[in-house]
N, C-alpha and C. Protein backbone atom coordinates (compact mmCIF):
# COMPACT_ATOMS: atom_id res chain seq x y z
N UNK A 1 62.29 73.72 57.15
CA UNK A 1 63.45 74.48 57.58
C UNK A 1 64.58 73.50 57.89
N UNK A 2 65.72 73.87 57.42
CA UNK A 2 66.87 72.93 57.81
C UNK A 2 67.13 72.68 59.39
N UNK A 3 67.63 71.79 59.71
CA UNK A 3 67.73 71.76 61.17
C UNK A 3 69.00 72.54 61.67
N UNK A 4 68.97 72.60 62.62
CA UNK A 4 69.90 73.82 63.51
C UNK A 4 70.99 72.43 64.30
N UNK A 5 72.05 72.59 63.47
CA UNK A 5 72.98 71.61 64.23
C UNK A 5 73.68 71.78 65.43
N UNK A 6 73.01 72.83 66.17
CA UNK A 6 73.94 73.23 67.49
C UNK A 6 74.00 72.24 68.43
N UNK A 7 73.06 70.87 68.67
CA UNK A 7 72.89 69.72 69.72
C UNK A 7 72.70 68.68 69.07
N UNK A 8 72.96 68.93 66.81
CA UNK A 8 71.89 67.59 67.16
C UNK A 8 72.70 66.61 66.39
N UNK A 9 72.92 65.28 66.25
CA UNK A 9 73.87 64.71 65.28
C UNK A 9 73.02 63.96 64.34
N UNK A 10 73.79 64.48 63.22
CA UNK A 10 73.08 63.73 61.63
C UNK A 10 73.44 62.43 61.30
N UNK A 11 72.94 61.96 60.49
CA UNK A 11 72.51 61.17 59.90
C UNK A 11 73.61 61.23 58.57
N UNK A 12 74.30 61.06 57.81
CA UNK A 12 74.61 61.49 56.56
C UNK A 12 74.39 60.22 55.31
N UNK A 13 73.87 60.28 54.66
CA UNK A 13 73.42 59.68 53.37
C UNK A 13 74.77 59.20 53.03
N UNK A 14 74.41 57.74 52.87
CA UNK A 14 75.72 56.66 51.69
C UNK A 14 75.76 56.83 50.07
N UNK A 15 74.74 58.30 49.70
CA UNK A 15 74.74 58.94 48.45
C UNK A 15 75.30 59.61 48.52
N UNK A 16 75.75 60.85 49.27
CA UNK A 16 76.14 61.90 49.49
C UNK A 16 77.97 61.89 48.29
N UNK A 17 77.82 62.77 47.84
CA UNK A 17 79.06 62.83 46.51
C UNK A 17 79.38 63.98 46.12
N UNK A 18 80.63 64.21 45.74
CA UNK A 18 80.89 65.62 44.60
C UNK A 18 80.71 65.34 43.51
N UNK A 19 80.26 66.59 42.87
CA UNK A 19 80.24 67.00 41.29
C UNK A 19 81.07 68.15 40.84
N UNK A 20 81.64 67.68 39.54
CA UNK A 20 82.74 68.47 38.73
C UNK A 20 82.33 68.92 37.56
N UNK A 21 82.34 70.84 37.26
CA UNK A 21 82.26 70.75 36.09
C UNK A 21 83.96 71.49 35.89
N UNK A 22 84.77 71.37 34.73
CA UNK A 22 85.80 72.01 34.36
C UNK A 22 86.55 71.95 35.66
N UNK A 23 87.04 73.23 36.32
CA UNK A 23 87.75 73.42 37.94
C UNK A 23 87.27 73.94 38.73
N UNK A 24 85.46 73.59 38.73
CA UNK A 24 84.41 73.69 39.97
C UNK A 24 83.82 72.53 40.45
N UNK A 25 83.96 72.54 41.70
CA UNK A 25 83.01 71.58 42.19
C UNK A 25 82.04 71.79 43.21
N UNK A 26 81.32 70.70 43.41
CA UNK A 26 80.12 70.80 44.57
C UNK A 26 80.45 69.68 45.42
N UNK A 27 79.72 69.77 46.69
CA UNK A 27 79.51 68.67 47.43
C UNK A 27 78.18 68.60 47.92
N UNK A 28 77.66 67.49 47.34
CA UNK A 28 76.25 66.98 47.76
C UNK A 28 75.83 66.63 49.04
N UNK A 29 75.73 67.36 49.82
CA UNK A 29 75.12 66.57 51.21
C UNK A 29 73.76 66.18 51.33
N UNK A 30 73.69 64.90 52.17
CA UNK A 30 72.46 64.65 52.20
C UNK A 30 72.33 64.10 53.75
N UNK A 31 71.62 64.56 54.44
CA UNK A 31 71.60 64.17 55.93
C UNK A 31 70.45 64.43 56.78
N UNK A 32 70.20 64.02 57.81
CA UNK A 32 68.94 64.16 58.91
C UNK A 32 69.30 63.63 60.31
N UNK A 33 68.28 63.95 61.06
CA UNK A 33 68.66 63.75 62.41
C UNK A 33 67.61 62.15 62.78
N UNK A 34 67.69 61.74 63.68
CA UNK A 34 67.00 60.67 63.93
C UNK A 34 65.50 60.53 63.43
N UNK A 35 65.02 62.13 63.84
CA UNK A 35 63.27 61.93 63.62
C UNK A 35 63.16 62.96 62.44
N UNK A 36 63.71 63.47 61.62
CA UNK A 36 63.49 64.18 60.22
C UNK A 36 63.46 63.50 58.83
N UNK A 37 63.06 64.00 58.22
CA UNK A 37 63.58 63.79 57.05
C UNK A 37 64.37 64.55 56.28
N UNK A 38 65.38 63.94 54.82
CA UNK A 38 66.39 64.19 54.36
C UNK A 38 66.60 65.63 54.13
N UNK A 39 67.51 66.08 54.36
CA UNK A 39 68.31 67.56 54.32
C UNK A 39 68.75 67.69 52.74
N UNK A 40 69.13 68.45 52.16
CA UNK A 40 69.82 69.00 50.89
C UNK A 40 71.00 69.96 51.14
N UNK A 41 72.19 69.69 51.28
CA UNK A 41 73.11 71.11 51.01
C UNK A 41 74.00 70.92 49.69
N UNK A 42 74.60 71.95 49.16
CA UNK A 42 75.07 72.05 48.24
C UNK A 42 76.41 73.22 48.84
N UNK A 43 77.25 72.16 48.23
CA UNK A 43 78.82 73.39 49.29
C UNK A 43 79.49 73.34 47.79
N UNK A 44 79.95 74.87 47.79
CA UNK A 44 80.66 74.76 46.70
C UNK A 44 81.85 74.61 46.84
N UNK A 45 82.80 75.02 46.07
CA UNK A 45 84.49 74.59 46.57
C UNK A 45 84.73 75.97 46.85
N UNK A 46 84.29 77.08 46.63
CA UNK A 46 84.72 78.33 47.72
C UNK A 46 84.03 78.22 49.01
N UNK A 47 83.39 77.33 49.44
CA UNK A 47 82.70 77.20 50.92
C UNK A 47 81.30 77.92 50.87
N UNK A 48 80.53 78.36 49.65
CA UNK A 48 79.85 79.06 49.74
C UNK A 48 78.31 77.67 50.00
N UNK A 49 77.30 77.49 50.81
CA UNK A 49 76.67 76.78 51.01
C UNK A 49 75.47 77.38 50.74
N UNK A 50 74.34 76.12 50.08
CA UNK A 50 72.87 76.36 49.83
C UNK A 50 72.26 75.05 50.11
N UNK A 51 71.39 75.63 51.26
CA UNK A 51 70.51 74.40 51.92
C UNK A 51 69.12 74.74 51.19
N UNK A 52 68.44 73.41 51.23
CA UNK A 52 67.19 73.29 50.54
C UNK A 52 65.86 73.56 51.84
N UNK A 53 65.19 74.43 52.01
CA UNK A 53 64.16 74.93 52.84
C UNK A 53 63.61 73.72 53.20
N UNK A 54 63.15 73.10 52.34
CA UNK A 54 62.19 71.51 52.54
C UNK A 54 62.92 70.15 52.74
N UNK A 55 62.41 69.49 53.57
CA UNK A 55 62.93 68.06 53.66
C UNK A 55 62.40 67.32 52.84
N UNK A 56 63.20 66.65 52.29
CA UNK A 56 62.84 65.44 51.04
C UNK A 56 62.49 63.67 51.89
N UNK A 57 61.32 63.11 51.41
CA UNK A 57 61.39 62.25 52.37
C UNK A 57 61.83 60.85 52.04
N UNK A 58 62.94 60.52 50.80
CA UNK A 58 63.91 59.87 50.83
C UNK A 58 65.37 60.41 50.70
N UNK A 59 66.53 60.22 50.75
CA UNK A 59 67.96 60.31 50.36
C UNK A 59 67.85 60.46 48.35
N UNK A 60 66.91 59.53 48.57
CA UNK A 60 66.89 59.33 46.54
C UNK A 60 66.53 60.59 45.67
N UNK A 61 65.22 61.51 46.72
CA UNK A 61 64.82 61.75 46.05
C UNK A 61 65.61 63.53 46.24
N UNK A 62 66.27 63.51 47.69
CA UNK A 62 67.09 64.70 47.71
C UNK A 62 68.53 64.73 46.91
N UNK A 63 68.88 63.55 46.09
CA UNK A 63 69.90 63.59 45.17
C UNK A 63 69.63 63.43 44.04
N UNK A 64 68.33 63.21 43.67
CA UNK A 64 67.73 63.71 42.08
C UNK A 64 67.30 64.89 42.22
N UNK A 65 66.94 65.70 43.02
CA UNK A 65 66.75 67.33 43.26
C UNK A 65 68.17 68.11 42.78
N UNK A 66 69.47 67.25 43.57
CA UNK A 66 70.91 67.89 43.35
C UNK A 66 71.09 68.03 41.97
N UNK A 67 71.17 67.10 42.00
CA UNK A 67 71.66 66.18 40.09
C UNK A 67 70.85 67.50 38.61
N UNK A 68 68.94 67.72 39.21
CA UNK A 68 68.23 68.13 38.04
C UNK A 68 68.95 69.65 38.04
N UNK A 69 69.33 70.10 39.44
CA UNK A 69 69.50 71.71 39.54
C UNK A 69 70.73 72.24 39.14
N UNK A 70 71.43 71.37 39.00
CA UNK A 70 72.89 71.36 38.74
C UNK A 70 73.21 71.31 37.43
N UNK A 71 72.53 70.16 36.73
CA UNK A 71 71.73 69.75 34.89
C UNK A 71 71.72 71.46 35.00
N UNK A 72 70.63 71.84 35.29
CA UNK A 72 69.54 73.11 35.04
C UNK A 72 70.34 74.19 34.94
N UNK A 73 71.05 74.04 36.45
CA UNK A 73 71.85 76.06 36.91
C UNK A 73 73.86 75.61 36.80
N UNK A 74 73.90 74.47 36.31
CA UNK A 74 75.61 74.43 36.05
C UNK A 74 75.87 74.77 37.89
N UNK A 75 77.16 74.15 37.83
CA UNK A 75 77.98 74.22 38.77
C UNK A 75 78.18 75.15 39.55
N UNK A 76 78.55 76.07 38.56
CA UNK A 76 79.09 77.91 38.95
C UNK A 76 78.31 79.17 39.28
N UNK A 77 76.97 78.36 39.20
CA UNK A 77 75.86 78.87 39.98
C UNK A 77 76.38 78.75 41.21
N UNK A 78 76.86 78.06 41.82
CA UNK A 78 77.02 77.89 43.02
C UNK A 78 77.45 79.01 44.04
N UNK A 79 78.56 79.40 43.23
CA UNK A 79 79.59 80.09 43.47
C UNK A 79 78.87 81.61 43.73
N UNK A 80 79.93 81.98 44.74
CA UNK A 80 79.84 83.28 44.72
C UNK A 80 78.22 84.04 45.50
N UNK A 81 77.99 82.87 46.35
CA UNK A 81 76.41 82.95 46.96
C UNK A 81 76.93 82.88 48.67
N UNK A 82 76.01 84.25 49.11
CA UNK A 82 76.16 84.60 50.94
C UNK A 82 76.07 83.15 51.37
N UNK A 83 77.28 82.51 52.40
CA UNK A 83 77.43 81.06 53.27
C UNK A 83 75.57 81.40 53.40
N UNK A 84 75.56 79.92 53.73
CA UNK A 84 74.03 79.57 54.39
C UNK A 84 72.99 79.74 53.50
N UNK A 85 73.23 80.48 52.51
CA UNK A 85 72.11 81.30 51.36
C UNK A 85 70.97 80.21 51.08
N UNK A 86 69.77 80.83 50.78
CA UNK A 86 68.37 79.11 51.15
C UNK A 86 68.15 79.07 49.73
N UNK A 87 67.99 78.35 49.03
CA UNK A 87 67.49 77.79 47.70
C UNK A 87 66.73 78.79 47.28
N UNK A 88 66.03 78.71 46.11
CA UNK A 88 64.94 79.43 46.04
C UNK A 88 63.91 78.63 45.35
């Protein structure tokens, strides 16, 4: 489960990047709190966000997760998904 940022401060990955396809983009987050492991969000450029249920237990391997799903479901998947919405 993603962590609940109401107390806690992250961590954010020196991977962490946008991706462009055409005049969509994403923003890759990758982050954790002191004692977790790596987070996944995916923000699109309408603000619409998708966090990954599972923690990845490097930065590497939660931005080859971004990278294959993005390959896989295009950009504009993104879009147009309830804020907070969980992966599937």
């Amino acid at each position: 489960m993603a962590p609940d940022d109401s107390d806690q401060k992250f961590i954010h990955s020196d991977l962490e990047t946008t991706r462009t396809e055409g005049i969509s983009s994403v923003q890759i987050s990758i982050y954790r709190s002191e004692d977790s492991d790596w987070f996944l969000e995916l923000i699109a450029g309408d603000g619409n966000s998708t966090v990954w249920p599972e923690a990845f237990e490097t930065e590497e391997a939660a931005l080859g997760e971004a990278i294959l799903v993005i390959k896989d479901e295009g950009i504009a998947s993104f879009y147009g998904k309830a804020p907070n919405s969980q992966a599937k």
